[in-house]
N, C-alpha and C. Protein backbone atom coordinates (compact mmCIF):
# COMPACT_ATOMS: atom_id res chain seq x y z
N UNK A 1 -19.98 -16.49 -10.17
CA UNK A 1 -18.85 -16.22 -9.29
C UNK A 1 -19.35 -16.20 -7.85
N UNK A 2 -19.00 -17.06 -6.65
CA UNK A 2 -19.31 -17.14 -5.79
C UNK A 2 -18.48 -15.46 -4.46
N UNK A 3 -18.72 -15.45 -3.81
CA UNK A 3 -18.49 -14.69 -2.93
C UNK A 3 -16.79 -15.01 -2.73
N UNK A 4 -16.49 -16.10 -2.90
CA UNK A 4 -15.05 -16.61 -2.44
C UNK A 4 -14.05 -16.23 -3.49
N UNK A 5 -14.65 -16.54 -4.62
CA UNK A 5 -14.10 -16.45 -6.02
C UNK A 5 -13.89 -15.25 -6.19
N UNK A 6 -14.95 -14.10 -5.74
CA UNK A 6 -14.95 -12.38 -5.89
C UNK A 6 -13.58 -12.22 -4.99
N UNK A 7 -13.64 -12.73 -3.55
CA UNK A 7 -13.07 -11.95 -2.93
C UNK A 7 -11.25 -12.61 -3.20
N UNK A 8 -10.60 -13.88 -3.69
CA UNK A 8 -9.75 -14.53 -4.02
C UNK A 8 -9.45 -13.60 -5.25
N UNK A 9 -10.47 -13.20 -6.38
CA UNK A 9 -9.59 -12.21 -7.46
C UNK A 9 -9.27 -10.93 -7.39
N UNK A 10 -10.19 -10.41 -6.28
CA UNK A 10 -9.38 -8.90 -5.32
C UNK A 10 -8.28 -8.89 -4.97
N UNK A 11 -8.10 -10.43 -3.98
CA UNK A 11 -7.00 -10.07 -3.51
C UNK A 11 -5.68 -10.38 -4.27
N UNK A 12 -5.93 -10.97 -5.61
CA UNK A 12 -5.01 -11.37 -6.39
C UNK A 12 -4.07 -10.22 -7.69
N UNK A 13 -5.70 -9.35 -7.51
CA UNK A 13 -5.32 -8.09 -8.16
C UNK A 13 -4.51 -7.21 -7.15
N UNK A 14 -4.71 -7.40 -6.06
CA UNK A 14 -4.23 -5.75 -5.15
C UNK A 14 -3.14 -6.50 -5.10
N UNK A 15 -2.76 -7.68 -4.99
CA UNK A 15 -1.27 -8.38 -4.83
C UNK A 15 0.02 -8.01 -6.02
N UNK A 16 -0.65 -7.97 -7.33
CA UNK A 16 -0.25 -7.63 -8.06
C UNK A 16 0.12 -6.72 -8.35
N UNK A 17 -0.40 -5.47 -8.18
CA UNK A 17 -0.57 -4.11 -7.94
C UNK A 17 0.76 -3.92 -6.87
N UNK A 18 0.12 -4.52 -6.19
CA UNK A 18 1.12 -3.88 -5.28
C UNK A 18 2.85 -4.04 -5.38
N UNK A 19 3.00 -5.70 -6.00
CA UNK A 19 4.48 -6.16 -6.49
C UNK A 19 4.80 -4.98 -7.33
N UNK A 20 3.82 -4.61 -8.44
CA UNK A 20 4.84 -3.81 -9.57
C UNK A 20 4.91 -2.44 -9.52
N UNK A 21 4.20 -1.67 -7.86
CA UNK A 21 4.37 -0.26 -7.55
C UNK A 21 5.72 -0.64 -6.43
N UNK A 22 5.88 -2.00 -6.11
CA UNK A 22 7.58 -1.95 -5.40
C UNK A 22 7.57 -3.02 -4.25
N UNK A 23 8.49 -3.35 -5.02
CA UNK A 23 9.50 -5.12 -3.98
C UNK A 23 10.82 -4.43 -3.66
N UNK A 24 11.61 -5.27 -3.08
CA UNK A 24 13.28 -4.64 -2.78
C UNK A 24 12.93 -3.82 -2.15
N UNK A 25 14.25 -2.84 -2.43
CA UNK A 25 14.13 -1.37 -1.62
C UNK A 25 12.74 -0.42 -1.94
N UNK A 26 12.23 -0.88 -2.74
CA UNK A 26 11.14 -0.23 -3.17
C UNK A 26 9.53 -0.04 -2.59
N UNK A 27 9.62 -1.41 -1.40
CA UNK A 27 8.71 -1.98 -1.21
C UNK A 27 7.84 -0.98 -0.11
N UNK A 28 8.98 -0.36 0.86
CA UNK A 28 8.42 0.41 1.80
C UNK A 28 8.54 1.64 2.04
N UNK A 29 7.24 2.86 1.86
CA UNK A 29 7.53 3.38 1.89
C UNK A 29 7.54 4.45 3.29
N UNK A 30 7.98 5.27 3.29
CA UNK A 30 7.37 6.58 4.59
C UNK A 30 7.35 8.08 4.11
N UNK A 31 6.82 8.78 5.56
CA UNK A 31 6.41 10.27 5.05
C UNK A 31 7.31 10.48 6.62
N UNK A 32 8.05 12.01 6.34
CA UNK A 32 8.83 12.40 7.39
C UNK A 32 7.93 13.81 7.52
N UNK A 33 7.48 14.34 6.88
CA UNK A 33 6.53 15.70 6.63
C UNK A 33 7.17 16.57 6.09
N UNK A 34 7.25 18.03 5.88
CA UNK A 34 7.50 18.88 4.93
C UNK A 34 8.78 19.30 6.06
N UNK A 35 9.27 19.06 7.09
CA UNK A 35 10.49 19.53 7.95
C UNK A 35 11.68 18.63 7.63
N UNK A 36 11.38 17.42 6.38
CA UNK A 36 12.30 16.49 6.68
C UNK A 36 13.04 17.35 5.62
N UNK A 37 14.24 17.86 5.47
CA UNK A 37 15.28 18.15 4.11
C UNK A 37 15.76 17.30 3.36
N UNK A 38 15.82 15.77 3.60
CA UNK A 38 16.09 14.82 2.91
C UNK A 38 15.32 14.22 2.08
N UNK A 39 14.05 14.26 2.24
CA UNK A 39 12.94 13.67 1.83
C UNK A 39 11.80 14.86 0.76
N UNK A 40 12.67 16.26 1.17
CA UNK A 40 11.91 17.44 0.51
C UNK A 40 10.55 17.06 0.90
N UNK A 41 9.95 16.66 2.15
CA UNK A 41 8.50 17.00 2.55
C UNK A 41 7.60 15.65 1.49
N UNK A 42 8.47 14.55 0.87
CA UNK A 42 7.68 13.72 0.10
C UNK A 42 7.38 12.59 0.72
N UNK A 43 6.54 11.62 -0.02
CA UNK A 43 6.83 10.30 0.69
C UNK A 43 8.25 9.70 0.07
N UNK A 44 8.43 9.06 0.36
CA UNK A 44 9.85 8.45 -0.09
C UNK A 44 10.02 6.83 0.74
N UNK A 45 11.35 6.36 0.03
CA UNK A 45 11.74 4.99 -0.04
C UNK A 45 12.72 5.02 0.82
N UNK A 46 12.75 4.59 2.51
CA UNK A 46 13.57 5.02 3.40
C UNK A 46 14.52 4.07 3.02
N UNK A 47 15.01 2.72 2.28
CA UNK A 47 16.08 1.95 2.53
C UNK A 47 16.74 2.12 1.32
N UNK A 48 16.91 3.39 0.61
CA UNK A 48 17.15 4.02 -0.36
C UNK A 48 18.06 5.01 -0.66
N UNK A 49 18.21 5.10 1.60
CA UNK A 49 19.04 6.31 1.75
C UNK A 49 20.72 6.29 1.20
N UNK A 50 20.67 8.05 0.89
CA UNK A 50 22.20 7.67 0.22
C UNK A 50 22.68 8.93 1.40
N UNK A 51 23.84 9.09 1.42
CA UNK A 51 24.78 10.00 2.31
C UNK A 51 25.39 10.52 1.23
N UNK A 52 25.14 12.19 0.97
CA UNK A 52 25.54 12.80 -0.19
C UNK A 52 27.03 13.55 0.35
N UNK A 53 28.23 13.47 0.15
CA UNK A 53 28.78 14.35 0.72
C UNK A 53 29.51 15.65 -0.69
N UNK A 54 29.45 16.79 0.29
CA UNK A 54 29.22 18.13 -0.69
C UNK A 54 31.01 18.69 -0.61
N UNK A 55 31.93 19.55 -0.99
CA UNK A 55 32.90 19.59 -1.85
C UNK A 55 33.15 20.07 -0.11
N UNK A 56 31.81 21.32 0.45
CA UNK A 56 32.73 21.82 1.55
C UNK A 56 33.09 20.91 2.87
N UNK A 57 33.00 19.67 2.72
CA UNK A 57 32.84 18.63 3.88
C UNK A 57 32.00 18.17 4.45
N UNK A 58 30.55 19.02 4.12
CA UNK A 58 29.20 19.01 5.08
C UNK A 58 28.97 17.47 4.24
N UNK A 59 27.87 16.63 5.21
CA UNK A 59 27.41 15.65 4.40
C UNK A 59 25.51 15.99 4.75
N UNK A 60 25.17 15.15 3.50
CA UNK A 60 23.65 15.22 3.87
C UNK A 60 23.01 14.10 4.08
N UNK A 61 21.71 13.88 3.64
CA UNK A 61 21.07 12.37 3.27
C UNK A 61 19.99 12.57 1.95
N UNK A 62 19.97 11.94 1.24
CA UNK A 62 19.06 11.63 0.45
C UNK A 62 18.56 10.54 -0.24
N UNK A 63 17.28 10.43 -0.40
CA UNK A 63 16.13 9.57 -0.66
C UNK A 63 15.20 9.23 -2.74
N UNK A 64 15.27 8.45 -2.70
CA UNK A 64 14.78 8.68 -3.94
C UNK A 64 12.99 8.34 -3.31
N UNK A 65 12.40 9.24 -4.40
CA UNK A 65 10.81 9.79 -3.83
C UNK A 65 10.16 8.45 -4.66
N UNK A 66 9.00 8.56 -3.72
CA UNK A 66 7.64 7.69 -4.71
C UNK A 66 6.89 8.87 -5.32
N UNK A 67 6.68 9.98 -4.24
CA UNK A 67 6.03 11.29 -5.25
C UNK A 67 7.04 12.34 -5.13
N UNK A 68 6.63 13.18 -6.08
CA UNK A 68 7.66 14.29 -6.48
C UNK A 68 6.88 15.43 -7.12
N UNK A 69 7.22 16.91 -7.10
CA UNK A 69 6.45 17.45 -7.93
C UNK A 69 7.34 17.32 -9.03
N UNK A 70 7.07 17.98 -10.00
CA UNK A 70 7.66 18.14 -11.39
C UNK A 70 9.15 18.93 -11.50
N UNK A 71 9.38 19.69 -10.48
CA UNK A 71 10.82 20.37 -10.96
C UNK A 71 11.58 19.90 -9.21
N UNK A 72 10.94 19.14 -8.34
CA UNK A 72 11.35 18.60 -7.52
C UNK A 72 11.96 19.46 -6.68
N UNK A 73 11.23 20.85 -6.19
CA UNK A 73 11.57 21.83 -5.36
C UNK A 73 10.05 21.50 -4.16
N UNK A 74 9.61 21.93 -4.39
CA UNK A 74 8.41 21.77 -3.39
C UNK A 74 7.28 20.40 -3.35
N UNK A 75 7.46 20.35 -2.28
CA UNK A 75 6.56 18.67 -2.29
C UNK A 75 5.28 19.02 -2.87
N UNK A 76 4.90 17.87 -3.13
CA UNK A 76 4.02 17.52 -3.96
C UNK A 76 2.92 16.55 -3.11
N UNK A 77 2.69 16.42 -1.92
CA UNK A 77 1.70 15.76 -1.21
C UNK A 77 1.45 16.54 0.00
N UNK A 78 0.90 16.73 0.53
CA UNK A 78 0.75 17.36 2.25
C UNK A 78 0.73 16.41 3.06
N UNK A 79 0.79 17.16 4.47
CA UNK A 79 0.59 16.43 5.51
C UNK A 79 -0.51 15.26 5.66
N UNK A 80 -1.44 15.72 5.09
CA UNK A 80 -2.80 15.21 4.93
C UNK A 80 -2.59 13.57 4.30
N UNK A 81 -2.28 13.52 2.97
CA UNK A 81 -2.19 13.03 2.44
C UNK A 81 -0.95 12.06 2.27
N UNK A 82 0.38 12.46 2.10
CA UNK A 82 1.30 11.65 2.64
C UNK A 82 1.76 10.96 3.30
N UNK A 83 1.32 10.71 4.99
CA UNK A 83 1.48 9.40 5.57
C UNK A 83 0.02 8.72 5.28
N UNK A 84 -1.03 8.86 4.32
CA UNK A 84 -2.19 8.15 4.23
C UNK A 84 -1.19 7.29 3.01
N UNK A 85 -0.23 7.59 1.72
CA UNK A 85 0.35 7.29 1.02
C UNK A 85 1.15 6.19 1.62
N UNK A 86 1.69 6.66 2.69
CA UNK A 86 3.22 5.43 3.04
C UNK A 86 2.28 4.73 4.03
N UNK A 87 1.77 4.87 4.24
CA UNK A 87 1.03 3.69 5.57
C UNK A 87 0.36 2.87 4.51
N UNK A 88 0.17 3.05 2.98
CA UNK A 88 -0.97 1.76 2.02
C UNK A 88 0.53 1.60 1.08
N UNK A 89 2.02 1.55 1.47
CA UNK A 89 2.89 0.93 0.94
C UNK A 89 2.66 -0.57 0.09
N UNK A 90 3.49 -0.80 -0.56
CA UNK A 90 3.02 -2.62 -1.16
C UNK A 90 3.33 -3.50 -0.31
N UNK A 91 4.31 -3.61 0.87
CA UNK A 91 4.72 -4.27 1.58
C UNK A 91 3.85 -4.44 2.13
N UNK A 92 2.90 -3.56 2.85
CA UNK A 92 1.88 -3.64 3.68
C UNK A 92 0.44 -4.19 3.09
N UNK A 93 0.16 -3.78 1.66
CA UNK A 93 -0.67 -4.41 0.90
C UNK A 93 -0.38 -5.76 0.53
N UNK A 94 0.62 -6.20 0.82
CA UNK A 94 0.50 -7.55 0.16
C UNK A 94 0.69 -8.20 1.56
N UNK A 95 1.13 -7.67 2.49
CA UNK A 95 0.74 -8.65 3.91
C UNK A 95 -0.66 -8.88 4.20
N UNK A 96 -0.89 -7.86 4.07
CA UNK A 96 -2.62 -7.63 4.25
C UNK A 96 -3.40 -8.59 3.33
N UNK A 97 -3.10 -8.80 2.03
CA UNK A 97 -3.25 -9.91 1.63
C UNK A 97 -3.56 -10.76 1.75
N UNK A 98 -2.19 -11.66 2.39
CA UNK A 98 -1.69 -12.52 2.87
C UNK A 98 -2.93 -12.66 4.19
N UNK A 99 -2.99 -12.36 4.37
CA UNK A 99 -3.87 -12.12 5.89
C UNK A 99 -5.03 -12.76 5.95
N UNK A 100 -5.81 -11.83 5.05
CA UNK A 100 -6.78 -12.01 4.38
C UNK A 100 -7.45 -13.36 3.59
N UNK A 101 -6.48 -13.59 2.63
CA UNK A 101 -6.32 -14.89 2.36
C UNK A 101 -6.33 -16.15 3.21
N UNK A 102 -5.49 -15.78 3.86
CA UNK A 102 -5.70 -16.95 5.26
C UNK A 102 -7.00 -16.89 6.01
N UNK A 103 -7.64 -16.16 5.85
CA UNK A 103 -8.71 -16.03 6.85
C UNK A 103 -10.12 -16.63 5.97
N UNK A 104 -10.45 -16.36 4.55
CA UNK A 104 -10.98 -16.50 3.73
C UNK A 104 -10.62 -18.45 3.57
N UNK A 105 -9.55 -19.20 3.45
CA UNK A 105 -8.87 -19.94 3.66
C UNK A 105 -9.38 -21.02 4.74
N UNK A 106 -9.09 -20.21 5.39
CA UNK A 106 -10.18 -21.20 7.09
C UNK A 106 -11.44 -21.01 6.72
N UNK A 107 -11.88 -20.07 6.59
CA UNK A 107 -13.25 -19.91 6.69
C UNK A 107 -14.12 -21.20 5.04
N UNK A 108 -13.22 -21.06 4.35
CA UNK A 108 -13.46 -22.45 2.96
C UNK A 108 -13.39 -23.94 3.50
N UNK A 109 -12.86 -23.86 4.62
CA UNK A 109 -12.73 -25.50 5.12
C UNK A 109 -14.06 -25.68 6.28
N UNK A 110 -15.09 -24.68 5.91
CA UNK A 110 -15.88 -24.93 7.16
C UNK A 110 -17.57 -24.43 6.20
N UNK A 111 -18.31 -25.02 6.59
CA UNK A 111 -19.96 -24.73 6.24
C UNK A 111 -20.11 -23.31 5.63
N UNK A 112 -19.95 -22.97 5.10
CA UNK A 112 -19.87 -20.98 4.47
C UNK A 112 -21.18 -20.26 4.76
N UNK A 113 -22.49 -21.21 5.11
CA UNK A 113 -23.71 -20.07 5.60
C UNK A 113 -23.52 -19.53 7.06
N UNK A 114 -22.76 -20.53 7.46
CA UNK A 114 -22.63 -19.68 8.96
C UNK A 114 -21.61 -18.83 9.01
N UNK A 115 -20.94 -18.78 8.21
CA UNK A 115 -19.62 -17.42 8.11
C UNK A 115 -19.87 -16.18 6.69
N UNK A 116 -20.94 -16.12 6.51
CA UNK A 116 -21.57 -15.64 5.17
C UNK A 116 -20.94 -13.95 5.95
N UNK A 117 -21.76 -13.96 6.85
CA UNK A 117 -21.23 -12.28 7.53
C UNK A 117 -19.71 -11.88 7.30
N UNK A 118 -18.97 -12.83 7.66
CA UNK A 118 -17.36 -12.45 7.59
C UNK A 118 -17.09 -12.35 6.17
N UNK A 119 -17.76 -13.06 5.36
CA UNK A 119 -17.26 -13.22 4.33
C UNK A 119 -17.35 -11.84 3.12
N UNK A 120 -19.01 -11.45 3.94
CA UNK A 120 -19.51 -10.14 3.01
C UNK A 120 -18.85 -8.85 3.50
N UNK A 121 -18.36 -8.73 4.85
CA UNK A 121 -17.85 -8.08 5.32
C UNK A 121 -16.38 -7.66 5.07
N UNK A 122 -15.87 -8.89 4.54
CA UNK A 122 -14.54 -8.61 3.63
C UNK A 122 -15.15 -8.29 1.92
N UNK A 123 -16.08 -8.96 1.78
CA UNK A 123 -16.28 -8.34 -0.04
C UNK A 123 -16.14 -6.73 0.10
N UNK A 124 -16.95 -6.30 1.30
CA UNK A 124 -17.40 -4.91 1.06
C UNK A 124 -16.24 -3.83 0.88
N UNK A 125 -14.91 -4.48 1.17
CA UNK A 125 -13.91 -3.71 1.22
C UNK A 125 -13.46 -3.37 -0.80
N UNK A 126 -13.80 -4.04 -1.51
CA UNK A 126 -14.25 -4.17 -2.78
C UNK A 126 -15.69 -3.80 -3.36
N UNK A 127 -16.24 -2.96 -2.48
CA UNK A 127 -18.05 -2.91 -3.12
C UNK A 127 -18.12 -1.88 -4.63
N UNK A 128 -16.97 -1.03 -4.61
CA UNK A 128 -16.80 -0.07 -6.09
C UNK A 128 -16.49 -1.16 -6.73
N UNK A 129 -15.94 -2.79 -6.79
CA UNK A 129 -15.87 -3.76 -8.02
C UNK A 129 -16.88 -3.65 -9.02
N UNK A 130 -16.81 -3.50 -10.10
CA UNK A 130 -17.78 -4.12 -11.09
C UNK A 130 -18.70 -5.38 -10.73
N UNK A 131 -17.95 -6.31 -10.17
CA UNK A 131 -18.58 -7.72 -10.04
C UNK A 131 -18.79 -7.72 -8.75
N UNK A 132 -18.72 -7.26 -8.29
CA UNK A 132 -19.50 -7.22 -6.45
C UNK A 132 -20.68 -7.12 -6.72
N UNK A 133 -21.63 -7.96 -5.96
CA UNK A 133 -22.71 -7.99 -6.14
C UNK A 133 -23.61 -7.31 -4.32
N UNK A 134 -24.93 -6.72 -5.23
CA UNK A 134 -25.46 -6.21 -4.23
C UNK A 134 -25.96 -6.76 -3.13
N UNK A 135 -26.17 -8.22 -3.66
CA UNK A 135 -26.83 -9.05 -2.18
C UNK A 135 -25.76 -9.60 -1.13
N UNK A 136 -24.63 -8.66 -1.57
CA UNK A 136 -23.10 -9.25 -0.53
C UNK A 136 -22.87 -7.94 0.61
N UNK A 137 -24.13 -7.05 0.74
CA UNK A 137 -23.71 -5.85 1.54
C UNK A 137 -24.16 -6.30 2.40
């Protein structure tokens, strides 16, 4: 498996990955923090929003979650951790991709020892792979 081949089935896996954690409305997500009442402090699926209206006239908003705790009273991610969640959305993983690919792409239509650096420098983003090899650090 060449260096190209490693880094072409990464990105074919995280592509994948990423389609079947969410396309459609599903695709993007965000974090409002634990002040948002609509979102109960989760990450959530902003194009998801519904306008709940309640018997006494008040209306609200609500979101269906990517995380949730279990009885769906208190969030279940922190500050910390929740916009690290919606900022690695699939939308964004599979652009990134896309990106990537293209760059890997150019870099295949040209001599590969003189772009060996760029090339290991994207493996390394994969170095926990099984098949990453050590002479690619």
């Amino acid at each position: 498996m060449t260096i190209i081949d490693f880094i072409e089935a990464r990105l074919t896996e995280d592509k994948q990955i990423a389609t079947k954690a969410g396309t459609g409305k599903y695709a993007r997500w965000d974090y409002a923090g634990d002040c948002d009442s609509a979102s109960n402090g989760e990450v959530y699926y902003p194009d998801t929003r519904t306008v709940v209206r309640h018997m006494n006239g008040h209306e609200s908003l609500s979101y269906d979650c990517v995380t949730c705790d279990s009885e769906g009273l208190t969030p279940s991610v922190n500050q910390q951790i929740g916009p690290h969640i919606a900022r690695h959305d699939p939308a964004r993983v599979r652009r990134q991709c896309k990106a990537i690919r293209t760059i890997v792409d150019d870099l295949a239509d040209y001599q590969l020892s003189h772009f060996d650096p760029t090339l290991k420098a994207i493996a390394v983003i994969w170095s926990d792979h099984p098949d990453y090899r050590s002479e690619w650090r």
